[in-house]
N, C-alpha and C. Protein backbone atom coordinates (compact mmCIF):
# COMPACT_ATOMS: atom_id res chain seq x y z
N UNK A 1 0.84 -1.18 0.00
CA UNK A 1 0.00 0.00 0.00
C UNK A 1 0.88 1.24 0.00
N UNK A 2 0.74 2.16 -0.94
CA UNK A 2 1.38 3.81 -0.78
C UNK A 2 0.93 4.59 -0.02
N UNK A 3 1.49 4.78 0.86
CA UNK A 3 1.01 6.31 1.52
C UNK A 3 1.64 7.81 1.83
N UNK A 4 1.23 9.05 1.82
CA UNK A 4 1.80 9.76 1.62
C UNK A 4 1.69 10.46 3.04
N UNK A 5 3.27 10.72 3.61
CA UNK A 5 3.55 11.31 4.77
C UNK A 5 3.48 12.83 4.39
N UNK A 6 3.10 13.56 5.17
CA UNK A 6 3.16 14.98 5.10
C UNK A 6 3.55 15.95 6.14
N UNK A 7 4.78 15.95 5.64
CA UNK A 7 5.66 17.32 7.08
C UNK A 7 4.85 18.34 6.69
N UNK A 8 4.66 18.52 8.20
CA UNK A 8 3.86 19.84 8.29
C UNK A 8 4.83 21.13 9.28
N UNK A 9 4.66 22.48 8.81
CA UNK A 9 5.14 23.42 9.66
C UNK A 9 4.46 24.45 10.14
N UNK A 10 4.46 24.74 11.88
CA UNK A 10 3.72 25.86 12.13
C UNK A 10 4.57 26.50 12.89
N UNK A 11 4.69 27.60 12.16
CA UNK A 11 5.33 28.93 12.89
C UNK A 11 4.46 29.02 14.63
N UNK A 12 3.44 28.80 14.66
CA UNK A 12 3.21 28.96 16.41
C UNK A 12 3.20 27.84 17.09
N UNK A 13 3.44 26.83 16.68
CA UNK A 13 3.50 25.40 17.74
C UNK A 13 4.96 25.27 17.58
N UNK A 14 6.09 25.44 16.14
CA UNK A 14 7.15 24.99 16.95
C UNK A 14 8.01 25.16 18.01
N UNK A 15 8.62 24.97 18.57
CA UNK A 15 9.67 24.75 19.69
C UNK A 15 10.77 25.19 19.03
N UNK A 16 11.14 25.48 17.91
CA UNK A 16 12.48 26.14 16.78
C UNK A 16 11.67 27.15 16.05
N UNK A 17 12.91 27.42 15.83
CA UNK A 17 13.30 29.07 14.42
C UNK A 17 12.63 27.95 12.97
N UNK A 18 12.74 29.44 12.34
CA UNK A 18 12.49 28.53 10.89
C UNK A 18 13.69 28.38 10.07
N UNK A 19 14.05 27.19 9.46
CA UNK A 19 14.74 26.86 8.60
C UNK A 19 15.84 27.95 8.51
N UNK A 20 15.52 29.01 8.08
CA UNK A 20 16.28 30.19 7.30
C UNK A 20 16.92 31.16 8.37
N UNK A 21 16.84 30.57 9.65
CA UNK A 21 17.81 31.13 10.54
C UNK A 21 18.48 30.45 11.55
N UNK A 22 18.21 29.46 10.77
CA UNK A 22 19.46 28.26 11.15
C UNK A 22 20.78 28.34 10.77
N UNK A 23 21.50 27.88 11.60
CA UNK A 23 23.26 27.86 10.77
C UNK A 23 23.43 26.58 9.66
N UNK A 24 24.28 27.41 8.64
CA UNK A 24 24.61 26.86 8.33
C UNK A 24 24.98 24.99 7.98
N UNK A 25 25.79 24.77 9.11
CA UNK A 25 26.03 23.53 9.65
C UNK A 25 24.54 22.59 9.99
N UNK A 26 23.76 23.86 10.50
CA UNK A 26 22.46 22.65 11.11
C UNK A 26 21.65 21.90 9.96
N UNK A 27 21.85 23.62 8.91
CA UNK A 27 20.96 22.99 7.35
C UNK A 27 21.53 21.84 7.10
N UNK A 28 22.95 21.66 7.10
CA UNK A 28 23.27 20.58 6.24
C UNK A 28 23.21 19.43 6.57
N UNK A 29 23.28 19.99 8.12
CA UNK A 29 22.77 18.17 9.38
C UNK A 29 21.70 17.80 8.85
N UNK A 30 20.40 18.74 8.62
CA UNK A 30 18.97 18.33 8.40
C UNK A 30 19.04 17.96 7.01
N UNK A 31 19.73 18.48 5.93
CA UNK A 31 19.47 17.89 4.48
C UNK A 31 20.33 16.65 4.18
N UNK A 32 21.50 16.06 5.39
CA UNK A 32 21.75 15.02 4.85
C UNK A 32 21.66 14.25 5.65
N UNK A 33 20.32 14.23 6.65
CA UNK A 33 19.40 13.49 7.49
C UNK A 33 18.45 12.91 6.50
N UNK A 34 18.29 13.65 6.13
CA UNK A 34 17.03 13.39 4.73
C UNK A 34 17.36 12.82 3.79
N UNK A 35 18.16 13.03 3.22
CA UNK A 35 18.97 11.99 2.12
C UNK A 35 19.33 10.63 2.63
N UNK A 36 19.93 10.54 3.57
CA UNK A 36 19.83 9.34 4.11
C UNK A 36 18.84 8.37 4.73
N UNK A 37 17.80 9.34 5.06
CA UNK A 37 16.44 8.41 5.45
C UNK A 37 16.06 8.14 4.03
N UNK A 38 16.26 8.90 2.78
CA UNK A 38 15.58 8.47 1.50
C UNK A 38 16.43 7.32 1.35
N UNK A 39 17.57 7.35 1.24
CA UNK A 39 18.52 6.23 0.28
C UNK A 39 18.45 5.06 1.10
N UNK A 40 18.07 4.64 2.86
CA UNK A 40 17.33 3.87 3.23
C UNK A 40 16.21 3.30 2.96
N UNK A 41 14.83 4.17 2.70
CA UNK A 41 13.94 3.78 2.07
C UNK A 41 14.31 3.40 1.00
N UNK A 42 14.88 3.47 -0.30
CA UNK A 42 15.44 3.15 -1.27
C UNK A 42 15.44 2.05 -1.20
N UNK A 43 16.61 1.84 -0.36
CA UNK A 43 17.14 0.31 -0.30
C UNK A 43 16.22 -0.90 0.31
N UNK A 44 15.23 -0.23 1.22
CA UNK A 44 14.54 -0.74 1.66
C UNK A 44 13.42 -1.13 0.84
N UNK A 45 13.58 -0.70 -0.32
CA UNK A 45 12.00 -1.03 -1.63
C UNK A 45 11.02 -0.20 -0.90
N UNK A 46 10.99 0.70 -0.34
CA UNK A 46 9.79 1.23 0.01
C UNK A 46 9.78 2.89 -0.37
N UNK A 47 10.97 3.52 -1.05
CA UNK A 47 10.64 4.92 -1.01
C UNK A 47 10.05 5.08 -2.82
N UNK A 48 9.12 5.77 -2.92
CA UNK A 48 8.26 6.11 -4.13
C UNK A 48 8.64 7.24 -4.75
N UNK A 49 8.85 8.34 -3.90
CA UNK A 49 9.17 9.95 -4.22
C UNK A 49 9.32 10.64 -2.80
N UNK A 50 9.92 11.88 -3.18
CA UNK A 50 9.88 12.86 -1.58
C UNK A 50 10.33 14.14 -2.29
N UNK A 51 9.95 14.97 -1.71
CA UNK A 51 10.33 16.36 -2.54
C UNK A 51 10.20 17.42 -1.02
N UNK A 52 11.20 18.52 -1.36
CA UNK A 52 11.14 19.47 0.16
C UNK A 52 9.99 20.48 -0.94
N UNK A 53 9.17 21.22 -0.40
CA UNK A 53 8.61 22.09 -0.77
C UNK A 53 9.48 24.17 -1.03
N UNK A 54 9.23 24.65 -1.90
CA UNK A 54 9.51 25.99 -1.56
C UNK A 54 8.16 26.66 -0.51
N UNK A 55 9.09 27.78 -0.02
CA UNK A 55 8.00 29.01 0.95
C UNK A 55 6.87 29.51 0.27
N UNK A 56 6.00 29.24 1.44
CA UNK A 56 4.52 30.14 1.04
C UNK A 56 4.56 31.12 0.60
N UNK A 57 5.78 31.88 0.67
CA UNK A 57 6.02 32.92 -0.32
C UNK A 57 5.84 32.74 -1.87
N UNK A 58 6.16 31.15 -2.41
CA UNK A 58 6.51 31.74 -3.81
C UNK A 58 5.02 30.70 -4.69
N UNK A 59 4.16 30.80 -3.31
CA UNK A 59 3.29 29.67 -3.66
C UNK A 59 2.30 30.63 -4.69
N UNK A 60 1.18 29.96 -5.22
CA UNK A 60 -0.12 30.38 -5.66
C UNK A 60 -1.29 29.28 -5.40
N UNK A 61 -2.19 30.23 -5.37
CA UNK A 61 -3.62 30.01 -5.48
C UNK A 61 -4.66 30.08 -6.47
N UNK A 62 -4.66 29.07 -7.31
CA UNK A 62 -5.30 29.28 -8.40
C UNK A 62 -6.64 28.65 -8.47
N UNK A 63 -7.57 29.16 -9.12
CA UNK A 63 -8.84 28.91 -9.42
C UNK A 63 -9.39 28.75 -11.03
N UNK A 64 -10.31 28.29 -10.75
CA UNK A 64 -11.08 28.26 -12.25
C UNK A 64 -12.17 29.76 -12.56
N UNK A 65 -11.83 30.42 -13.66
CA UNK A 65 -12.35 31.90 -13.76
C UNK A 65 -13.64 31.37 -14.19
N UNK A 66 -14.97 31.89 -14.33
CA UNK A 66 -16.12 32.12 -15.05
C UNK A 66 -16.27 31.67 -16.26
N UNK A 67 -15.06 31.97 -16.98
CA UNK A 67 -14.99 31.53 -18.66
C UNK A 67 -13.71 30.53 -18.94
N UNK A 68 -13.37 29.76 -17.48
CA UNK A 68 -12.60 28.86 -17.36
C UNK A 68 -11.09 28.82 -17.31
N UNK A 69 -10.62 30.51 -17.25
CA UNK A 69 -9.24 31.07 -17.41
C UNK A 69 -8.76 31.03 -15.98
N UNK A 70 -7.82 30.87 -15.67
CA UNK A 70 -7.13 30.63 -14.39
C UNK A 70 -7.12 31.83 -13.61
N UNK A 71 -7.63 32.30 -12.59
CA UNK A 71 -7.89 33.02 -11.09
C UNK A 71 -6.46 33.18 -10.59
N UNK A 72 -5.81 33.59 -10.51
CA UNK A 72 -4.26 33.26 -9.63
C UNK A 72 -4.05 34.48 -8.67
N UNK A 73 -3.81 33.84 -7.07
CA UNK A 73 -3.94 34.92 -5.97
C UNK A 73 -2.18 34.46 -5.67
N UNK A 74 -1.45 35.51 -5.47
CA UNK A 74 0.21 35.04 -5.57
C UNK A 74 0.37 35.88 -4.11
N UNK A 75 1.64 34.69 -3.23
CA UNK A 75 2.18 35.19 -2.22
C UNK A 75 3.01 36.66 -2.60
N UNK A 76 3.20 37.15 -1.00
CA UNK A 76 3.25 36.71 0.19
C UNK A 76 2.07 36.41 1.35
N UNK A 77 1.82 35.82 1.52
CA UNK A 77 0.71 35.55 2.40
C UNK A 77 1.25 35.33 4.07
N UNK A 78 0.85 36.45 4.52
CA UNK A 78 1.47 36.84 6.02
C UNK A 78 1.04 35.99 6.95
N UNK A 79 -0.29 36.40 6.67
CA UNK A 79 -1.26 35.27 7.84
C UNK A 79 -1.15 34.12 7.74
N UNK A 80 0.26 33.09 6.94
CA UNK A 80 0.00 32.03 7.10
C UNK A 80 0.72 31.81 8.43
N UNK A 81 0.85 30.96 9.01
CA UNK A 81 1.20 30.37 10.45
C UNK A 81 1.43 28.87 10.32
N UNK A 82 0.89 28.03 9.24
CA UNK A 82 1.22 26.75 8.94
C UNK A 82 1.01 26.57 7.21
N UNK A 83 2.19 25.67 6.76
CA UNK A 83 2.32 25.22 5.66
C UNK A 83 3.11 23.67 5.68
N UNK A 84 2.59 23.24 4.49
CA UNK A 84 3.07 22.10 4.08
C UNK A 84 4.55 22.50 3.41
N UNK A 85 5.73 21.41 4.42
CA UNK A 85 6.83 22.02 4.35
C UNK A 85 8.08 20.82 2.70
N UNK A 86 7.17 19.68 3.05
CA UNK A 86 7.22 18.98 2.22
C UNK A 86 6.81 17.29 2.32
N UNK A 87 7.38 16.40 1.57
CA UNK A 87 6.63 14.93 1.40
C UNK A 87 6.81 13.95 1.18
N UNK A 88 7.05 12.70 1.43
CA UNK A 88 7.43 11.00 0.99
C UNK A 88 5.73 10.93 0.13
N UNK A 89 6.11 9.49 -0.19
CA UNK A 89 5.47 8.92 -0.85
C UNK A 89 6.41 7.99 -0.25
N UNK A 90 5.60 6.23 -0.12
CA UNK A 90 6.21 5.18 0.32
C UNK A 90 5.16 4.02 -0.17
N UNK A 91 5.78 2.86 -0.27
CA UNK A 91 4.97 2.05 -0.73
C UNK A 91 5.45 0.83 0.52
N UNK A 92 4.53 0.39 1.18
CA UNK A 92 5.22 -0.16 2.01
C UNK A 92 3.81 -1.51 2.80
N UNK A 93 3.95 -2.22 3.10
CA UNK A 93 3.30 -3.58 3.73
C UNK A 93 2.27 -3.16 4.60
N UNK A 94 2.33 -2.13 5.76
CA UNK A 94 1.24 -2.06 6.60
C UNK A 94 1.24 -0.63 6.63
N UNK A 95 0.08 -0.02 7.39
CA UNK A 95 0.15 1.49 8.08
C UNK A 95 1.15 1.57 9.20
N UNK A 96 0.95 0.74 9.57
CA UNK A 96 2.19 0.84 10.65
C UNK A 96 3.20 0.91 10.84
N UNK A 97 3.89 0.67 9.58
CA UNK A 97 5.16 1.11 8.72
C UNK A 97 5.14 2.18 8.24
N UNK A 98 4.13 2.84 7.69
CA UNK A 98 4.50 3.97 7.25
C UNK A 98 4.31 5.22 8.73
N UNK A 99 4.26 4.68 9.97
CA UNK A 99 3.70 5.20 10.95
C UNK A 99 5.33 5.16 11.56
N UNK A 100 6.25 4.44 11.49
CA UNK A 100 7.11 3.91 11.90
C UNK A 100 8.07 5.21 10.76
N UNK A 101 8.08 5.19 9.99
CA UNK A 101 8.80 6.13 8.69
C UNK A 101 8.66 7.51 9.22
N UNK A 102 7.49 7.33 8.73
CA UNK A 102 6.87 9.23 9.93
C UNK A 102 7.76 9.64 10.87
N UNK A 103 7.81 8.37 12.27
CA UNK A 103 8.35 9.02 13.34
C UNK A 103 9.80 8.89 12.84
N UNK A 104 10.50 8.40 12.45
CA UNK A 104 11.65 8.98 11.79
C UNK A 104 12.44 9.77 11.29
N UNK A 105 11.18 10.34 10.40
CA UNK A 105 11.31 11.86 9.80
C UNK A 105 11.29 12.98 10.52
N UNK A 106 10.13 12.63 11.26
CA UNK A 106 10.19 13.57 12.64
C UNK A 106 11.25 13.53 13.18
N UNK A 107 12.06 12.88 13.37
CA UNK A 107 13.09 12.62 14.41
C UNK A 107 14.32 14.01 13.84
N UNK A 108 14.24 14.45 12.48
CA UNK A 108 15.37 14.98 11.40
C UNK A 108 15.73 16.01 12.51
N UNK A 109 17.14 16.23 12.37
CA UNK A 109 18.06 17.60 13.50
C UNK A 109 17.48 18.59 13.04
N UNK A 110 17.33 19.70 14.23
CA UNK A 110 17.20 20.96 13.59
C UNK A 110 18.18 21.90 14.52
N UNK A 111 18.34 22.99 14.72
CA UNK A 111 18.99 23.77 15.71
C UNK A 111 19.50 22.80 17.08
N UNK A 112 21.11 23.19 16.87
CA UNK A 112 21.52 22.04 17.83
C UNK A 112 21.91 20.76 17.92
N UNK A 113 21.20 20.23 16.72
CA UNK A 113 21.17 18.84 17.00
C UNK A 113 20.39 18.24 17.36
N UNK A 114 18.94 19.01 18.09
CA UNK A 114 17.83 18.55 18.15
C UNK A 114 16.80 18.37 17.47
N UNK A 115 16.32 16.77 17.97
CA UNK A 115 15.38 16.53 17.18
C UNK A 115 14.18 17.60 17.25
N UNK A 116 13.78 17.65 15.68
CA UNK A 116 12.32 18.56 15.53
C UNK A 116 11.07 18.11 16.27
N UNK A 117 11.17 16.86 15.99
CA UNK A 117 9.78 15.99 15.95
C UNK A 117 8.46 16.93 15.49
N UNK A 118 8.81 17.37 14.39
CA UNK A 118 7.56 18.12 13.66
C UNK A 118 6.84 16.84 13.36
N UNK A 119 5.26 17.71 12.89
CA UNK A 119 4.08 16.76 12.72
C UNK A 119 4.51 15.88 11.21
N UNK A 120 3.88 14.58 11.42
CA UNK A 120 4.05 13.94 9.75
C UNK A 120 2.51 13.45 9.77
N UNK A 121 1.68 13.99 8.70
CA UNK A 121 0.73 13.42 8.60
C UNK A 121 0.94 12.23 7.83
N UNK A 122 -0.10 11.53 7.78
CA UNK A 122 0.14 9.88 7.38
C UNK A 122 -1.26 9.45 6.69
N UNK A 123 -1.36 9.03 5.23
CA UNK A 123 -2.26 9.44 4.58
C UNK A 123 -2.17 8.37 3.81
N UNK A 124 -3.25 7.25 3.52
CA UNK A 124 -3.23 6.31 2.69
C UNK A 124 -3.38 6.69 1.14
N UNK A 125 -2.53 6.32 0.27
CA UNK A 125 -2.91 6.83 -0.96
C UNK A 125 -3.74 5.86 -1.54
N UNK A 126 -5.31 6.52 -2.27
CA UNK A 126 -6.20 6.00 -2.51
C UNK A 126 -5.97 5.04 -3.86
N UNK A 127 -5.90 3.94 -4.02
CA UNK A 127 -5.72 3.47 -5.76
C UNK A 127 -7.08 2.96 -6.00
N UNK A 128 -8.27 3.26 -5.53
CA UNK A 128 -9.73 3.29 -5.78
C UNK A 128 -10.79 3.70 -5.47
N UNK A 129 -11.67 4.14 -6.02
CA UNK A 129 -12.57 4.78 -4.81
C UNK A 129 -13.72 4.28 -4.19
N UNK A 130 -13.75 4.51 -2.50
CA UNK A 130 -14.12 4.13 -1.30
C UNK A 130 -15.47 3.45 -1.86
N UNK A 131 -15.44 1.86 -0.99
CA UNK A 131 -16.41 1.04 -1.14
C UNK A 131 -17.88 1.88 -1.27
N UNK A 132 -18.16 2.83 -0.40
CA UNK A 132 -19.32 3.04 0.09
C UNK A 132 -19.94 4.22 -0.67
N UNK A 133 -19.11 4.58 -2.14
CA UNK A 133 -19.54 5.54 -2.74
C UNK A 133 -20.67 4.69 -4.03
């Protein structure tokens, strides 16, 4: 079964700075924390994809116009306080494995050397749709 983990970030629940006022050294603890939990999954036959996301800054919001032309509302968007920071994809035997992956990810260094334990949502990816529709 695939499921898709989702790091999440909120500027008012974490316990750390954001990313971008981190040193140096810590970025590179945390990006080759990550590389290595991927090239594990790898090896492990279970990693699918993972991608870090860019800032809500450079995001958009797009819609469908009236006459079907694209709506587009473009950062900076101040009031955000939480964003999706980025994502696995895993293909893996139980939920409980991919529950097990999660807390892992969570585990990634941030300032210090400490673990983040930011949120990972944990999300079955659907390959049909629900019996009851």
């Amino acid at each position: 079964m695939k499921y898709m983990l989702l790091m999440q970030f909120s500027a008012a629940k974490a316990e750390f700075p954001i990313i971008t006022e981190w040193a140096e050294s810590e970025v590179q603890a945390h990006i080759d924390f990550m590389r290595e939990t991927n090239a594990k999954l790898v090896a492990d036959g279970e990693f699918v994809e993972a991608q870090g996301l860019a800032f809500p800054e450079a995001a958009k919001i797009v819609r469908a116009g009236h006459d079907g032309a694209p709506l587009v509302t473009e950062g900076p968007f101040p009031e955000t306080k939480e964003f999706l920071a980025g994502y696995w994809i895993v293909d893996c035997e139980t939920e409980q494995r991919a529950v097990e992956i999660a807390a892992h990810a969570s585990s990634a260094p941030g300032p210090g050397g400490k673990p983040l334990n930011m949120p990972i949502e944990v999300r079955q990816v659907m390959f049909a749709p629900p019996t009851e529709l």
